[in-house]
PDB file of N, CA and C in Angstrom:
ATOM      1  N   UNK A   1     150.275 146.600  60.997  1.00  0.00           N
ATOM      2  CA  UNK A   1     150.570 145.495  60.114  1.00  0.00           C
ATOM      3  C   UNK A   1     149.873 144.247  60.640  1.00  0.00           C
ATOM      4  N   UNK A   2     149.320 143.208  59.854  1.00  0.00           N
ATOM      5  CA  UNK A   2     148.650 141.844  60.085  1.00  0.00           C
ATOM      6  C   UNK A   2     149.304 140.946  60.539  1.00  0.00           C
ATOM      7  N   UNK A   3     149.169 140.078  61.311  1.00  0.00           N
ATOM      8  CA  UNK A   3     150.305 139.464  61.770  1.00  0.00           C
ATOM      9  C   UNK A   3     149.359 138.204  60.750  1.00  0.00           C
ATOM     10  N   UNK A   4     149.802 136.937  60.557  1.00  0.00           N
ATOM     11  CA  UNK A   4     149.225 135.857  59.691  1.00  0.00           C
ATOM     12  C   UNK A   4     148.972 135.210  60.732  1.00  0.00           C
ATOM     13  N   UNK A   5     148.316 133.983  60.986  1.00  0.00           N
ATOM     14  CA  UNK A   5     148.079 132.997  61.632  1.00  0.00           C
ATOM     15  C   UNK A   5     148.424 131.555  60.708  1.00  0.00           C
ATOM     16  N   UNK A   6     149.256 131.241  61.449  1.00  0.00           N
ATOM     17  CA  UNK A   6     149.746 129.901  60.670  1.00  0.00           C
ATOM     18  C   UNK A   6     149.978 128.688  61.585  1.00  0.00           C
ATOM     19  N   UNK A   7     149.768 127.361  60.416  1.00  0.00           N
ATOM     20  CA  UNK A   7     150.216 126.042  61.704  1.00  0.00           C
ATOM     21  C   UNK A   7     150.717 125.271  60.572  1.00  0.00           C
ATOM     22  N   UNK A   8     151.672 124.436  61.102  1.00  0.00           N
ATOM     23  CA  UNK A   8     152.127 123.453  60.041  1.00  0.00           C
ATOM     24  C   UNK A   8     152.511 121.864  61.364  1.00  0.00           C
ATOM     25  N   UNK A   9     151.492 120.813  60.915  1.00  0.00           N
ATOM     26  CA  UNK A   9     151.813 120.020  61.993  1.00  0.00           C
ATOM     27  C   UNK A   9     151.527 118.751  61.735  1.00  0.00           C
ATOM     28  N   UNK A  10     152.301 117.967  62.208  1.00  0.00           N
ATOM     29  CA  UNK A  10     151.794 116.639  61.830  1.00  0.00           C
ATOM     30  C   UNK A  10     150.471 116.171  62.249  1.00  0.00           C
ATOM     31  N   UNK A  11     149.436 115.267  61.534  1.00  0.00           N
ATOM     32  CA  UNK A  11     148.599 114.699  61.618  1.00  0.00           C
ATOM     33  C   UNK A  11     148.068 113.658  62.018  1.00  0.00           C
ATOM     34  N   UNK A  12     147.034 112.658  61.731  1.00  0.00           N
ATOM     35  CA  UNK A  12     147.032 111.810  61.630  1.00  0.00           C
ATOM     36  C   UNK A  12     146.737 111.057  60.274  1.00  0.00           C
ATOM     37  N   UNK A  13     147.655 110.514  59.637  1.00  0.00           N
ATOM     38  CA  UNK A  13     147.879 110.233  57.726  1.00  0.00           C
ATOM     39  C   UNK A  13     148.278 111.517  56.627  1.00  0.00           C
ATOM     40  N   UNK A  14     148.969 112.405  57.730  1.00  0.00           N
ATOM     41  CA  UNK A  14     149.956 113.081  57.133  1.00  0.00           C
ATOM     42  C   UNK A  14     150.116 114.468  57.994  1.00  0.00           C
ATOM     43  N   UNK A  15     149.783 115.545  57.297  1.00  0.00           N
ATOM     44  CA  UNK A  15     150.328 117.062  58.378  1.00  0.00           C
ATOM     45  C   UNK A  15     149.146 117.856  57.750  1.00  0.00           C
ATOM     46  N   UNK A  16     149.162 118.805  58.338  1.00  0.00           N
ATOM     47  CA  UNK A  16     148.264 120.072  57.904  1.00  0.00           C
ATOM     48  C   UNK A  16     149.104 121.310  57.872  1.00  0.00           C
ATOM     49  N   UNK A  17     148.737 122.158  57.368  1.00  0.00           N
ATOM     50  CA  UNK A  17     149.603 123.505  57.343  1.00  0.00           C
ATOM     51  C   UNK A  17     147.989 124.338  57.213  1.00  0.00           C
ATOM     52  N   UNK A  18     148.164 125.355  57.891  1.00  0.00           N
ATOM     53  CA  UNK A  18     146.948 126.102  57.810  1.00  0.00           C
ATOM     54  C   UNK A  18     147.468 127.943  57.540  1.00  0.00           C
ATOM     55  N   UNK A  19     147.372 128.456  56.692  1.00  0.00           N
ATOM     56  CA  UNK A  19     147.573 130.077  56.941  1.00  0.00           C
ATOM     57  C   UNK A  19     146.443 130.843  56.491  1.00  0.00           C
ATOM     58  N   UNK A  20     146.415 132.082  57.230  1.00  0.00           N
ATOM     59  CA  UNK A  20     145.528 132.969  56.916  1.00  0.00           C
ATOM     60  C   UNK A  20     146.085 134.473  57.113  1.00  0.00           C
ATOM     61  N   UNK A  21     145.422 135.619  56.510  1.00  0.00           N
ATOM     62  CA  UNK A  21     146.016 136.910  56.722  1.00  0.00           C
ATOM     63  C   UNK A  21     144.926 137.592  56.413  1.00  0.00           C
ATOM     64  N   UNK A  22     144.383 138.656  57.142  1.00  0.00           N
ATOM     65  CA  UNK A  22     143.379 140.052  57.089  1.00  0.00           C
ATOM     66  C   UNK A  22     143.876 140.330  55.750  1.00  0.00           C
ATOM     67  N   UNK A  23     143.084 140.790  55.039  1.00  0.00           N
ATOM     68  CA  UNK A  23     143.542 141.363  53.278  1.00  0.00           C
ATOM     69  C   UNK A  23     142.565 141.889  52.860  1.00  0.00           C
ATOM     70  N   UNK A  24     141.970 143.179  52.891  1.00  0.00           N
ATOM     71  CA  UNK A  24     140.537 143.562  52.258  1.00  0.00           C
ATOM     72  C   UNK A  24     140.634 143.519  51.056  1.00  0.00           C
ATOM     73  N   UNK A  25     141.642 143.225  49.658  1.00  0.00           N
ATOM     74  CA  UNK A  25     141.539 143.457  48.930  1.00  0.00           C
ATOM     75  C   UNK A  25     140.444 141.688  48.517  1.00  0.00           C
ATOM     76  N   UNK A  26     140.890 140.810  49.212  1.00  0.00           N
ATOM     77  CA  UNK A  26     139.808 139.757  49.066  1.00  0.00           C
ATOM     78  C   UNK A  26     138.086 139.679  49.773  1.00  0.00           C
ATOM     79  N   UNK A  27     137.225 139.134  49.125  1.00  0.00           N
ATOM     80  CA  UNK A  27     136.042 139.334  49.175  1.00  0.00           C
ATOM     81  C   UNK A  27     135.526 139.208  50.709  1.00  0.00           C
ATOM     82  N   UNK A  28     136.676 138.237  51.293  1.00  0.00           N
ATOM     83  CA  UNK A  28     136.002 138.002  52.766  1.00  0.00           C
ATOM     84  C   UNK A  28     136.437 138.463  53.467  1.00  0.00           C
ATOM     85  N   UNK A  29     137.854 139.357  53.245  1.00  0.00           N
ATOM     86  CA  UNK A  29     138.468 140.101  54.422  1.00  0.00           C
ATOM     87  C   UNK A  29     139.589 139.218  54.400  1.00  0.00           C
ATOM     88  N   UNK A  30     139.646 138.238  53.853  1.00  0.00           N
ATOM     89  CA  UNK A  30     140.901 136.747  54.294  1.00  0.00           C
ATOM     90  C   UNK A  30     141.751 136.513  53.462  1.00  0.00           C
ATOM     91  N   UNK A  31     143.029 136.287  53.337  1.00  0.00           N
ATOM     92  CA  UNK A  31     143.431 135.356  52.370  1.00  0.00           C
ATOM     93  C   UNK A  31     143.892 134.601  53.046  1.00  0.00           C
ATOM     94  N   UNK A  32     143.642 132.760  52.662  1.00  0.00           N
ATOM     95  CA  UNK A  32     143.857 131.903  53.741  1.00  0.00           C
ATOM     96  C   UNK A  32     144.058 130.534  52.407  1.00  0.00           C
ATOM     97  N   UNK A  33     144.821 129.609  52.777  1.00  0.00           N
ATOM     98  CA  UNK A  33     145.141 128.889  52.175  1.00  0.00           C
ATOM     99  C   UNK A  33     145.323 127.394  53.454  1.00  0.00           C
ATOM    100  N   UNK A  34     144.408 126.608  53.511  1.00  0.00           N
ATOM    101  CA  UNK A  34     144.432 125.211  54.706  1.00  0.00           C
ATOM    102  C   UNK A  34     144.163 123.954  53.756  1.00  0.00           C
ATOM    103  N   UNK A  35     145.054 123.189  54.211  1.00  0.00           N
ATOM    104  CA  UNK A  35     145.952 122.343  53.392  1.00  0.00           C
ATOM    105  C   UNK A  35     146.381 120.809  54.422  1.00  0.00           C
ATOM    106  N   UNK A  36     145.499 119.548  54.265  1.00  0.00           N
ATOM    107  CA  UNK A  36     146.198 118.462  54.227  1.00  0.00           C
ATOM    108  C   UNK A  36     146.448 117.636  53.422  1.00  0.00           C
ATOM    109  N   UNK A  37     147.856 117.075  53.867  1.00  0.00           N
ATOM    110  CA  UNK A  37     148.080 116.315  52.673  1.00  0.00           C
ATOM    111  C   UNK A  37     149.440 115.467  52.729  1.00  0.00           C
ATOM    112  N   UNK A  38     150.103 114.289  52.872  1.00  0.00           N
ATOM    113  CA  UNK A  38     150.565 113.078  52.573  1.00  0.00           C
ATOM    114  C   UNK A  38     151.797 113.705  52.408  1.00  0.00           C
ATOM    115  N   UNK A  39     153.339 113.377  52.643  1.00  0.00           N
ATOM    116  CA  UNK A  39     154.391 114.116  52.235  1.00  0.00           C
ATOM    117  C   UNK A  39     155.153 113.271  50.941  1.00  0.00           C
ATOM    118  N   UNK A  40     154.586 111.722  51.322  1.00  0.00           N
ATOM    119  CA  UNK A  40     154.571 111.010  50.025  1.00  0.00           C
ATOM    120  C   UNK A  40     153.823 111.247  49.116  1.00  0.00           C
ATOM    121  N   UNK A  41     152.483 111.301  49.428  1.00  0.00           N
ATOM    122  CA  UNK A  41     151.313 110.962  48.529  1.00  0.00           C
ATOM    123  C   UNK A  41     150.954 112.376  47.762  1.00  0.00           C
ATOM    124  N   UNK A  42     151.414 113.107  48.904  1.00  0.00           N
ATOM    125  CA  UNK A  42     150.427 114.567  48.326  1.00  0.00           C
ATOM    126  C   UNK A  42     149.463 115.176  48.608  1.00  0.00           C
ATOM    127  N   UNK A  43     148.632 116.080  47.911  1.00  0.00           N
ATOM    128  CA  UNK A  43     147.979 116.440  48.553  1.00  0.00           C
ATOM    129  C   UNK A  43     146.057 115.560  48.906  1.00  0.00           C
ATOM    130  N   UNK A  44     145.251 116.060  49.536  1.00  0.00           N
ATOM    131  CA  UNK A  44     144.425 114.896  50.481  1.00  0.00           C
ATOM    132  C   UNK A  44     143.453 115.863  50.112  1.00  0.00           C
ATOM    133  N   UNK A  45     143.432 116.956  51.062  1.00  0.00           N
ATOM    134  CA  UNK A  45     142.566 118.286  50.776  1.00  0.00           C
ATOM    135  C   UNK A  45     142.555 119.940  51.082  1.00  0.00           C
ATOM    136  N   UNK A  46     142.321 120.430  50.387  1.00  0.00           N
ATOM    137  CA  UNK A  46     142.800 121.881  50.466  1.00  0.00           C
ATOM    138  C   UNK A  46     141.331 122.969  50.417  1.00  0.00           C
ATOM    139  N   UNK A  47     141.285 123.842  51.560  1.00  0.00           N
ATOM    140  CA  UNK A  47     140.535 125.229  51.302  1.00  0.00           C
ATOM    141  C   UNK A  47     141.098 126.282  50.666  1.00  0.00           C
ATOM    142  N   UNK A  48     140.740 127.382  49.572  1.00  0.00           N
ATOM    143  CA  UNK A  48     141.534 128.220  49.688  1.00  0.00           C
ATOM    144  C   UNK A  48     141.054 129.196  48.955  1.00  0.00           C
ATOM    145  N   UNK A  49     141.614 130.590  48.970  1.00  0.00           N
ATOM    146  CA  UNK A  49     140.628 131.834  47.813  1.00  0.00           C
ATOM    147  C   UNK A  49     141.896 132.387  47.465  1.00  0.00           C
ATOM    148  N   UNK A  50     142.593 131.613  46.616  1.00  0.00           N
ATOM    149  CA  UNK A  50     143.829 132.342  46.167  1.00  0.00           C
ATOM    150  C   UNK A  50     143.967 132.981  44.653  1.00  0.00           C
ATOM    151  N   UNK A  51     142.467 132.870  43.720  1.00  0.00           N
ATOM    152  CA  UNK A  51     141.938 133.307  42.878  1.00  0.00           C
ATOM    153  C   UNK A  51     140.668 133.193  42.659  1.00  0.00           C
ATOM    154  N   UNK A  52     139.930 134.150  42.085  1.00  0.00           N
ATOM    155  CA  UNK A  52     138.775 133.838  41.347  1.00  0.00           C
ATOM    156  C   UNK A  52     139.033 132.720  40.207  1.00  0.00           C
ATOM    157  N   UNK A  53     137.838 131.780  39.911  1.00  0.00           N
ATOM    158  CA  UNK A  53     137.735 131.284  39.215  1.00  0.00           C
ATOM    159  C   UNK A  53     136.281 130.932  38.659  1.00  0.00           C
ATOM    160  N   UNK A  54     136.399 131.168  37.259  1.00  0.00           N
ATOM    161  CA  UNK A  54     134.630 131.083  36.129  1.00  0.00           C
ATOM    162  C   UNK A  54     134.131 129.965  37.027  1.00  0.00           C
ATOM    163  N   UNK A  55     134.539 129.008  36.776  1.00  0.00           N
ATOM    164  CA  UNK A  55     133.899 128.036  37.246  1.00  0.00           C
ATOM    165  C   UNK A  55     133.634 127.212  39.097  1.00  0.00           C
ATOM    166  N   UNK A  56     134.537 127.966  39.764  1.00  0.00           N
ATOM    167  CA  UNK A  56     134.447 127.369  41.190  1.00  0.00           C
ATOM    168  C   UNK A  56     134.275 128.569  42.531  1.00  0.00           C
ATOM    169  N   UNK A  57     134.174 130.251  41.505  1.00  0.00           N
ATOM    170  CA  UNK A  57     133.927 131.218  42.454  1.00  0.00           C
ATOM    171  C   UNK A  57     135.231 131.472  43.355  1.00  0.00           C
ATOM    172  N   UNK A  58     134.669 132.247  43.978  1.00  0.00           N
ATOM    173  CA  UNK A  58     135.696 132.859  45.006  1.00  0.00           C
ATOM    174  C   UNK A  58     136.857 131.746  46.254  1.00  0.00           C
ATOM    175  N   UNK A  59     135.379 130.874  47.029  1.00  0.00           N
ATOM    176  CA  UNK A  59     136.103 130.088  48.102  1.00  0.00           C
ATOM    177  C   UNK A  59     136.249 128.793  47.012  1.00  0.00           C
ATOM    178  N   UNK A  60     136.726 127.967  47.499  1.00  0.00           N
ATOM    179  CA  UNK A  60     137.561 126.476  46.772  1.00  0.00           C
ATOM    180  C   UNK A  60     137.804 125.874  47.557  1.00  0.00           C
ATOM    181  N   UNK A  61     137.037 124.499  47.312  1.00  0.00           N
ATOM    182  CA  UNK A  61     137.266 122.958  47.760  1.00  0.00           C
ATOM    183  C   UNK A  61     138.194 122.054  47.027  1.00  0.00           C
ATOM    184  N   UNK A  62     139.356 122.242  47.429  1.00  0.00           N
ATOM    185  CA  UNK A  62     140.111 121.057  46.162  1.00  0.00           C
ATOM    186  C   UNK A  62     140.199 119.741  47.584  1.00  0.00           C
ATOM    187  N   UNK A  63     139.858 118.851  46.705  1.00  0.00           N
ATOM    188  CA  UNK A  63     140.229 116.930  47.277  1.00  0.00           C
ATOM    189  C   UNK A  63     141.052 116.438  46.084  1.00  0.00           C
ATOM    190  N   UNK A  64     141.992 115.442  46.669  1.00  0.00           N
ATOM    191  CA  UNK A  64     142.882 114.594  45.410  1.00  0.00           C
ATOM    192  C   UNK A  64     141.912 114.293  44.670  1.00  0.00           C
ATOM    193  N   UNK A  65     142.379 113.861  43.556  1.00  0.00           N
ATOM    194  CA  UNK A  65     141.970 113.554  42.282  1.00  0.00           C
ATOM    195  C   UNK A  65     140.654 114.204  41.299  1.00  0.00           C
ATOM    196  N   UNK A  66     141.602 115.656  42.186  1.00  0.00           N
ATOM    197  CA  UNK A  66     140.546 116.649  41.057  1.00  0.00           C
ATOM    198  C   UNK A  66     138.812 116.679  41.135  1.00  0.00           C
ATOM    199  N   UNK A  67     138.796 116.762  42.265  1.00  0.00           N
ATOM    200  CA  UNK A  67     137.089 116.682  42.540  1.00  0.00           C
ATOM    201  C   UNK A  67     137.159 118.225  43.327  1.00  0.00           C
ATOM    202  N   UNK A  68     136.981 119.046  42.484  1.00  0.00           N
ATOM    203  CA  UNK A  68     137.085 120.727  42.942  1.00  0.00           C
ATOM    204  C   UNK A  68     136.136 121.264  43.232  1.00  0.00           C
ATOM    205  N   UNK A  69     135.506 122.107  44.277  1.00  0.00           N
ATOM    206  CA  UNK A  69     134.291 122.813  43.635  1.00  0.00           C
ATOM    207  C   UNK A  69     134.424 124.455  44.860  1.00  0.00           C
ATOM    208  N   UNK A  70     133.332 124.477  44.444  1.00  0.00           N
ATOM    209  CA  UNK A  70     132.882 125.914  45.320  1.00  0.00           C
ATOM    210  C   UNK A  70     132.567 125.510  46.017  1.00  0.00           C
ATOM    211  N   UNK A  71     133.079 126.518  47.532  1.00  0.00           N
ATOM    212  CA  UNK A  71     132.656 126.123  49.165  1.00  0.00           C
ATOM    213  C   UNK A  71     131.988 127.713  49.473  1.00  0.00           C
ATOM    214  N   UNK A  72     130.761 127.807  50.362  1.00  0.00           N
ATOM    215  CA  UNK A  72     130.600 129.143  50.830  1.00  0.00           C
ATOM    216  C   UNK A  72     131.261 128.999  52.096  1.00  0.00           C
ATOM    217  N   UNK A  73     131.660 130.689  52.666  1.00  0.00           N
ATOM    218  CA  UNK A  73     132.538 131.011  53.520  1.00  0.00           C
ATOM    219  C   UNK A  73     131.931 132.247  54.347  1.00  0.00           C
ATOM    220  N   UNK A  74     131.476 131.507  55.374  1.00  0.00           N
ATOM    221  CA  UNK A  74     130.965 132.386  56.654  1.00  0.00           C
ATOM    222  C   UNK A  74     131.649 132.690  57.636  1.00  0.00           C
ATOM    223  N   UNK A  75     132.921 133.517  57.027  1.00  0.00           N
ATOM    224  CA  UNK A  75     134.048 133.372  58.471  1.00  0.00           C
ATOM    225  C   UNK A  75     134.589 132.704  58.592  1.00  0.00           C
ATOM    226  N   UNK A  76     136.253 132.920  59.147  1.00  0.00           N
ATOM    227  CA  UNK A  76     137.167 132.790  58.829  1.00  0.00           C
ATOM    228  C   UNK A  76     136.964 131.145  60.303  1.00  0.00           C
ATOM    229  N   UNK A  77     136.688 131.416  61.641  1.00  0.00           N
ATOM    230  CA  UNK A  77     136.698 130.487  61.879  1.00  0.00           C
ATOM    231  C   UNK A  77     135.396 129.430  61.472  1.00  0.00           C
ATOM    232  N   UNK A  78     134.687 129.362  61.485  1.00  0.00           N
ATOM    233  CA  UNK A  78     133.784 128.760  60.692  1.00  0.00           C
ATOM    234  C   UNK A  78     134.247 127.779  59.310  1.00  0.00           C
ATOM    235  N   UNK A  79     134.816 128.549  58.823  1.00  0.00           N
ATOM    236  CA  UNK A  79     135.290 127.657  57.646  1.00  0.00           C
ATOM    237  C   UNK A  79     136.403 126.909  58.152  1.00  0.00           C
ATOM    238  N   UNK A  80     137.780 127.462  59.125  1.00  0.00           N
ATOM    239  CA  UNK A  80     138.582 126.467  59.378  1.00  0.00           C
ATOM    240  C   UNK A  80     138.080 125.369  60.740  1.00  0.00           C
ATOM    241  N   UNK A  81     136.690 125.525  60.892  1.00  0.00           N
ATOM    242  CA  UNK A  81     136.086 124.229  61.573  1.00  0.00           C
ATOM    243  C   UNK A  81     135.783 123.291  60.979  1.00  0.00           C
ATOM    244  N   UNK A  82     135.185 123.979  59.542  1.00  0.00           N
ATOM    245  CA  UNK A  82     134.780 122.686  58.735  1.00  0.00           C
ATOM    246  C   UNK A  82     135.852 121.922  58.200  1.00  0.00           C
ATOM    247  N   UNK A  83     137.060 123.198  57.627  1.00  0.00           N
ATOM    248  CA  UNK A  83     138.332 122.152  57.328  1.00  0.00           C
ATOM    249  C   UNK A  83     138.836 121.233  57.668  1.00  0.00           C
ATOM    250  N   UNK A  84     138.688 121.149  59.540  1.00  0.00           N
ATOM    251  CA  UNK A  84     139.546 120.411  60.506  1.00  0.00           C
ATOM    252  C   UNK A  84     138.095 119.677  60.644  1.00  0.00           C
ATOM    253  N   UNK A  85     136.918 119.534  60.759  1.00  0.00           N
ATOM    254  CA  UNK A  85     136.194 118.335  60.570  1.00  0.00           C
ATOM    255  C   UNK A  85     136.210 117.489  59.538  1.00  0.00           C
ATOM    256  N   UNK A  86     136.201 118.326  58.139  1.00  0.00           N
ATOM    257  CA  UNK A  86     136.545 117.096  57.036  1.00  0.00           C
ATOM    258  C   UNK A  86     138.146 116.557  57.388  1.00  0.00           C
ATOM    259  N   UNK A  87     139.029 116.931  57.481  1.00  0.00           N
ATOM    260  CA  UNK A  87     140.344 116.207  57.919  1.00  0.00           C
ATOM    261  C   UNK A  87     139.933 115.496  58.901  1.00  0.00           C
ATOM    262  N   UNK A  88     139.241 115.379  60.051  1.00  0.00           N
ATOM    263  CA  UNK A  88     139.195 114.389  60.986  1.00  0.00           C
ATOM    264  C   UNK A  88     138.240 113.358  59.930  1.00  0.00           C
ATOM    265  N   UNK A  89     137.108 113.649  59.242  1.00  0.00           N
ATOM    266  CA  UNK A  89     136.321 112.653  58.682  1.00  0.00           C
ATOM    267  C   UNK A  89     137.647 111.477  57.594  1.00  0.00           C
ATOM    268  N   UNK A  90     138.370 112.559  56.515  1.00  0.00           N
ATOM    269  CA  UNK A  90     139.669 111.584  56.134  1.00  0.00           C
ATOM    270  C   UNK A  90     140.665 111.062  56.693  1.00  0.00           C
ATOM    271  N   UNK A  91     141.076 111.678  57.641  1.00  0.00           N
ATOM    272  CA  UNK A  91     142.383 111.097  58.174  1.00  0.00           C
ATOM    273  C   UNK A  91     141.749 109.314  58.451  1.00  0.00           C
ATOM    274  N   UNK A  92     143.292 108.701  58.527  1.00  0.00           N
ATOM    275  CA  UNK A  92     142.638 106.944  59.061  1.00  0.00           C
ATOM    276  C   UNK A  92     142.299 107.263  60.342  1.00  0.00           C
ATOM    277  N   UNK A  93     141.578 106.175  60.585  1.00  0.00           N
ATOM    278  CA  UNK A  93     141.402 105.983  62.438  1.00  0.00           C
ATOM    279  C   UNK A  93     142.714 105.353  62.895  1.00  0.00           C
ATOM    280  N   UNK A  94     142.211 105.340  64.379  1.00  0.00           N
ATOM    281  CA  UNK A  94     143.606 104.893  65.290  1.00  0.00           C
ATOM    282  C   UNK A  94     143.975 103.316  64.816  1.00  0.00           C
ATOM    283  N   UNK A  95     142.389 102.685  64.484  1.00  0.00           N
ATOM    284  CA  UNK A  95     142.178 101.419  64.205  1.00  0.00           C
ATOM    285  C   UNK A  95     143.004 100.937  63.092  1.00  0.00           C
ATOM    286  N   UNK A  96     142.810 101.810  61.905  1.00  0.00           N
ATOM    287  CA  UNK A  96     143.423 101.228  61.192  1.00  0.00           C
ATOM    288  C   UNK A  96     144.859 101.199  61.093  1.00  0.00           C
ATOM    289  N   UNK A  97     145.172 100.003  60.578  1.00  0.00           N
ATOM    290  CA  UNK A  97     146.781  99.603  60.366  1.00  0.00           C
ATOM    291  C   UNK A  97     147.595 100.589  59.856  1.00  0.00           C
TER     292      UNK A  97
END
């Protein structure tokens, strides 16, 4: 049996929750769903292949306010590097107020 890999943790300008699970029935071997996002505000930005879709393919870039698209996915860590670099690129700095 797969064990999942999961994190749910606070951030900096909100938390992340990250899961993933071995699943061959998906295209990459993954089903993984990584997720920051505001507990007021909502969500910030999300990876995820939790359906096909006509228009955005297999992997998925969702950012607030509906700016969606297709991400390619070279591995499972690979992609959750880029996740946790775009979250460091959004999160605020220390600087700001």
């Amino acid at each position: 049996m797969a064990h999942p890999l999961e994190l749910n943790r606070a951030v900096p300008g909100g938390r992340i929750e990250m899961f993933a699970i071995r699943d061959e029935s998906y295209a990459s071997g993954w089903f993984y769903r990584f997720q920051y996002y505001h507990p007021d505000d909502g969500e910030i930005l999300r990876y995820d292949n939790a359906h096909d879709d006509d228009t955005l393919g297999t992997h998925h870039r969702h950012i607030r306010f509906d700016d969606d698209t297709e991400i390619e996915f070279h591995g499972l860590v690979l992609h959750l590097t880029r996740f946790l670099n775009e979250v460091g690129e959004l999160a605020p700095s220390e600087d700001t107020p």
